[in-house]
N, C-alpha and C. Protein backbone atom coordinates (compact mmCIF):
# COMPACT_ATOMS: atom_id res chain seq x y z
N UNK A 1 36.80 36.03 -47.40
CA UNK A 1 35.43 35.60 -47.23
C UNK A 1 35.08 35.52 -45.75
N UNK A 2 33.89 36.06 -45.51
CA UNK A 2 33.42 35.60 -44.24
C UNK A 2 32.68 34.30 -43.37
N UNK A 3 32.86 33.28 -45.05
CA UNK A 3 32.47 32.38 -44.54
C UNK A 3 33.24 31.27 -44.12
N UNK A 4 33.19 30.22 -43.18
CA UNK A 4 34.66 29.23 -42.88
C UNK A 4 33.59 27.64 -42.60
N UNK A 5 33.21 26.99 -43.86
CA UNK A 5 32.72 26.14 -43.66
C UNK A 5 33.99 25.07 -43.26
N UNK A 6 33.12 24.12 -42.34
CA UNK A 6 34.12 23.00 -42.17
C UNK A 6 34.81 23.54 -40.71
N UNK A 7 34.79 24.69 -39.91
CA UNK A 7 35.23 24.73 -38.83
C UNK A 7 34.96 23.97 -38.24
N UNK A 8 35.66 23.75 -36.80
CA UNK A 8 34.73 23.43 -35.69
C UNK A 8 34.23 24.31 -34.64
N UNK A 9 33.45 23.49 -34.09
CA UNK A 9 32.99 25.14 -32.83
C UNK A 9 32.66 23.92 -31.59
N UNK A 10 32.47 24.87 -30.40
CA UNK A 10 31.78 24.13 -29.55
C UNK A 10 30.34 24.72 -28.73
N UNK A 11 29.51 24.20 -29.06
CA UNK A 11 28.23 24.69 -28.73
C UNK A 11 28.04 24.16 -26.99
N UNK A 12 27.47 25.27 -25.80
CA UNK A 12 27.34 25.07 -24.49
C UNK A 12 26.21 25.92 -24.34
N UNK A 13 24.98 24.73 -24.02
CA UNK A 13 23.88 25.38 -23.50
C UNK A 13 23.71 26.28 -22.50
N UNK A 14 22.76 27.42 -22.25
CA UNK A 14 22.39 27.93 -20.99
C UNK A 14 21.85 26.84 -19.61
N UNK A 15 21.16 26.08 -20.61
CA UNK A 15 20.34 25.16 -19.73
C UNK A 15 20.77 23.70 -19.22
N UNK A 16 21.68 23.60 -20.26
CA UNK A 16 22.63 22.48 -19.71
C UNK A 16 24.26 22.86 -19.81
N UNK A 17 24.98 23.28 -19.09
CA UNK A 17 25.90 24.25 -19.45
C UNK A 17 27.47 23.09 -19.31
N UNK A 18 27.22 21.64 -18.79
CA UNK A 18 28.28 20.85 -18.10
C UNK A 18 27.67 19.73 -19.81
N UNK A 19 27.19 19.90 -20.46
CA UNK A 19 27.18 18.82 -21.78
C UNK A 19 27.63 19.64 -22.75
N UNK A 20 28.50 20.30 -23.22
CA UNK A 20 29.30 21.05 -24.62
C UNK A 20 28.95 19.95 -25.65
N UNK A 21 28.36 20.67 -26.56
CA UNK A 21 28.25 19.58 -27.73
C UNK A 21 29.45 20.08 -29.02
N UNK A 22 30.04 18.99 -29.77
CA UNK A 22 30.44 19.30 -31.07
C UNK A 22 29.57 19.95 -31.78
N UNK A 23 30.24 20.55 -32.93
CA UNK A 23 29.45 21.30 -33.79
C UNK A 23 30.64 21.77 -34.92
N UNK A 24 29.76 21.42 -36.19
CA UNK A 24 31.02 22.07 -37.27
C UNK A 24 30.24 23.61 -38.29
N UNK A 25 30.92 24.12 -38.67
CA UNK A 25 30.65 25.92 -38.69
C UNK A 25 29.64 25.17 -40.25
N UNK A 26 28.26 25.62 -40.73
CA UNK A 26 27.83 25.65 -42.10
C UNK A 26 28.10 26.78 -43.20
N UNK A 27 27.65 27.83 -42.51
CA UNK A 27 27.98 28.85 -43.15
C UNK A 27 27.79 30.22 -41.56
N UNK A 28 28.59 31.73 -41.97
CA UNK A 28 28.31 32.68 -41.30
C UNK A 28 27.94 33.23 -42.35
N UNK A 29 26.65 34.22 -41.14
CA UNK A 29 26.12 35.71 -42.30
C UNK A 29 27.07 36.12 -42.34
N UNK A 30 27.07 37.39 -43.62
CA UNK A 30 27.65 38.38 -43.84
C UNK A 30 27.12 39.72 -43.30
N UNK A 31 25.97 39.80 -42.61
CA UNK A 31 25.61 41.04 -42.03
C UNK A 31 25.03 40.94 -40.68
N UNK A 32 25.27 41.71 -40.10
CA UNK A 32 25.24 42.10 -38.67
C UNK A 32 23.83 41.80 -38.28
N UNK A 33 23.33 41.12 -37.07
CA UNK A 33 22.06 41.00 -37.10
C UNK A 33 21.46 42.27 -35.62
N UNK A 34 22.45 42.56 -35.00
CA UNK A 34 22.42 42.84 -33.59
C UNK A 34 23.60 43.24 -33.05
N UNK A 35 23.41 44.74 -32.30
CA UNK A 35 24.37 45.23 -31.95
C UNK A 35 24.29 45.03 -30.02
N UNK A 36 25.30 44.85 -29.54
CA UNK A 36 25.14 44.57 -27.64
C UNK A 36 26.61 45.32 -27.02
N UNK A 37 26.32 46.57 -26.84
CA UNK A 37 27.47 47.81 -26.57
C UNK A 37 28.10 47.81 -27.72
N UNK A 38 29.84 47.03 -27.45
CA UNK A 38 30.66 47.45 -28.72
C UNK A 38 30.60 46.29 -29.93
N UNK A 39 29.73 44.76 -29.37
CA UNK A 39 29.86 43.68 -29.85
C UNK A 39 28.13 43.70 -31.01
N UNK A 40 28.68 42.99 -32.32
CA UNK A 40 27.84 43.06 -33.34
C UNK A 40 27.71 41.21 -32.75
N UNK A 41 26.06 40.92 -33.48
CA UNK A 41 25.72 39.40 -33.75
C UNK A 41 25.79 39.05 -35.04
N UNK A 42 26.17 37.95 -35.06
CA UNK A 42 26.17 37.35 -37.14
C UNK A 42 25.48 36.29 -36.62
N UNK A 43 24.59 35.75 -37.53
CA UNK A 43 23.56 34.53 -37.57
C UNK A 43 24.68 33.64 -38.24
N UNK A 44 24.99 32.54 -37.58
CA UNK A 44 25.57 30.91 -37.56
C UNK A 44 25.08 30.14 -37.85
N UNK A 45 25.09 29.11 -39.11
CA UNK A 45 24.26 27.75 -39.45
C UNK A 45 25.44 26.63 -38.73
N UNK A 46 24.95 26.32 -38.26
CA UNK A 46 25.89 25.19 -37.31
C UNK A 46 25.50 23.86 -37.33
N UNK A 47 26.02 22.73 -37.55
CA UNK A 47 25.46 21.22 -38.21
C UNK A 47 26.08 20.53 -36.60
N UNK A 48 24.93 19.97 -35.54
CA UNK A 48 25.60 19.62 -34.25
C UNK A 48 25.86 18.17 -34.09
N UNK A 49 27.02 17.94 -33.29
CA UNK A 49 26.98 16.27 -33.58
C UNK A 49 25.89 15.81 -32.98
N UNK A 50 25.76 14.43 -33.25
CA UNK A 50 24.58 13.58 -32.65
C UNK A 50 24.84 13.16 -31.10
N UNK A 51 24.19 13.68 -30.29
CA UNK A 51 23.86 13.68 -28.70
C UNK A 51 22.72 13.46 -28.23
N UNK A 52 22.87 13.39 -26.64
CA UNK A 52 21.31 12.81 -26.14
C UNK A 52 20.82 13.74 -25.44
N UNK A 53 21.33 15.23 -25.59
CA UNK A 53 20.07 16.36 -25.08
C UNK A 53 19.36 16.57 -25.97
N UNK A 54 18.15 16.92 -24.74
CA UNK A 54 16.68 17.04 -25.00
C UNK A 54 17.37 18.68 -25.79
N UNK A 55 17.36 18.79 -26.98
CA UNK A 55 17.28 20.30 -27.98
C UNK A 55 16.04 20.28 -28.15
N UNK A 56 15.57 21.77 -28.06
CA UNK A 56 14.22 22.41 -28.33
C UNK A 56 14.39 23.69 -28.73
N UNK A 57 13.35 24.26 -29.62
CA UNK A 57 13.29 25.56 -30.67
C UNK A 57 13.61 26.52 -28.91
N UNK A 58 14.35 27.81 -29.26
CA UNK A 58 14.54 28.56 -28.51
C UNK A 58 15.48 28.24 -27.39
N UNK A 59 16.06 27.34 -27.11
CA UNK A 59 17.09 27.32 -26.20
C UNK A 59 18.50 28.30 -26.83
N UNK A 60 18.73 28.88 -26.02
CA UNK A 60 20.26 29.82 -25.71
C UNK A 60 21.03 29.63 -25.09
N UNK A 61 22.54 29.63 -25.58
CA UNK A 61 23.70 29.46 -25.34
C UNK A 61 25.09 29.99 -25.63
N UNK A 62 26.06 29.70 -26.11
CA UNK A 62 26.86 30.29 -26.00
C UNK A 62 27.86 29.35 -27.18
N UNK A 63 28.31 29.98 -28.57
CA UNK A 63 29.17 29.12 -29.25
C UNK A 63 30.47 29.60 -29.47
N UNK A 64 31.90 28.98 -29.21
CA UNK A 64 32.80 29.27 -29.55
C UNK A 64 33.59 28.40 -30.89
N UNK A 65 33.29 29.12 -31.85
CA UNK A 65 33.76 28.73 -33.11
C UNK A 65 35.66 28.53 -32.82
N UNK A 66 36.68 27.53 -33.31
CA UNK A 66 37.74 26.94 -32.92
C UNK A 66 38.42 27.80 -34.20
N UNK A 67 39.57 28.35 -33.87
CA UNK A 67 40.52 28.99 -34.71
C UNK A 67 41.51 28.42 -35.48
N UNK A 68 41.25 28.14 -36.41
CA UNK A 68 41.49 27.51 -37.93
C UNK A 68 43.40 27.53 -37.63
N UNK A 69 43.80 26.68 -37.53
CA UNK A 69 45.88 26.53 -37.07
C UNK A 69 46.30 25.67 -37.83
């Protein structure tokens, strides 16, 4: 399956890049949304812990989902 609910990940804003927030995986697509040279995008539902940045629609960043051991 391509999906791994219950991961963890760590979500790091563009805009605030020194506050990494928790974050646990909801579900991954199963299809490619976006191709960038050799690298495909999959759309991420991500559930973030409770923090005190200002989040707003459209902020970008960078998530590294944690490898399941």
């Amino acid at each position: 399956s391509q999906n791994y609910p219950g991961q963890s990940a760590v979500v790091t804003l563009k805009a605030q890049p020194n506050d990494p927030l928790e974050a646990t995986v909801e579900r991954i697509g199963l299809q490619p949304v976006a191709a960038v040279g050799h690298a495909v995008t999959f759309p991420v539902i991500l559930v973030l812990s409770a923090g005190d940045l200002d989040l707003r629609p459209g902020m970008t960043g960078r998530v590294e989902i944690r490898s399941a051991e």
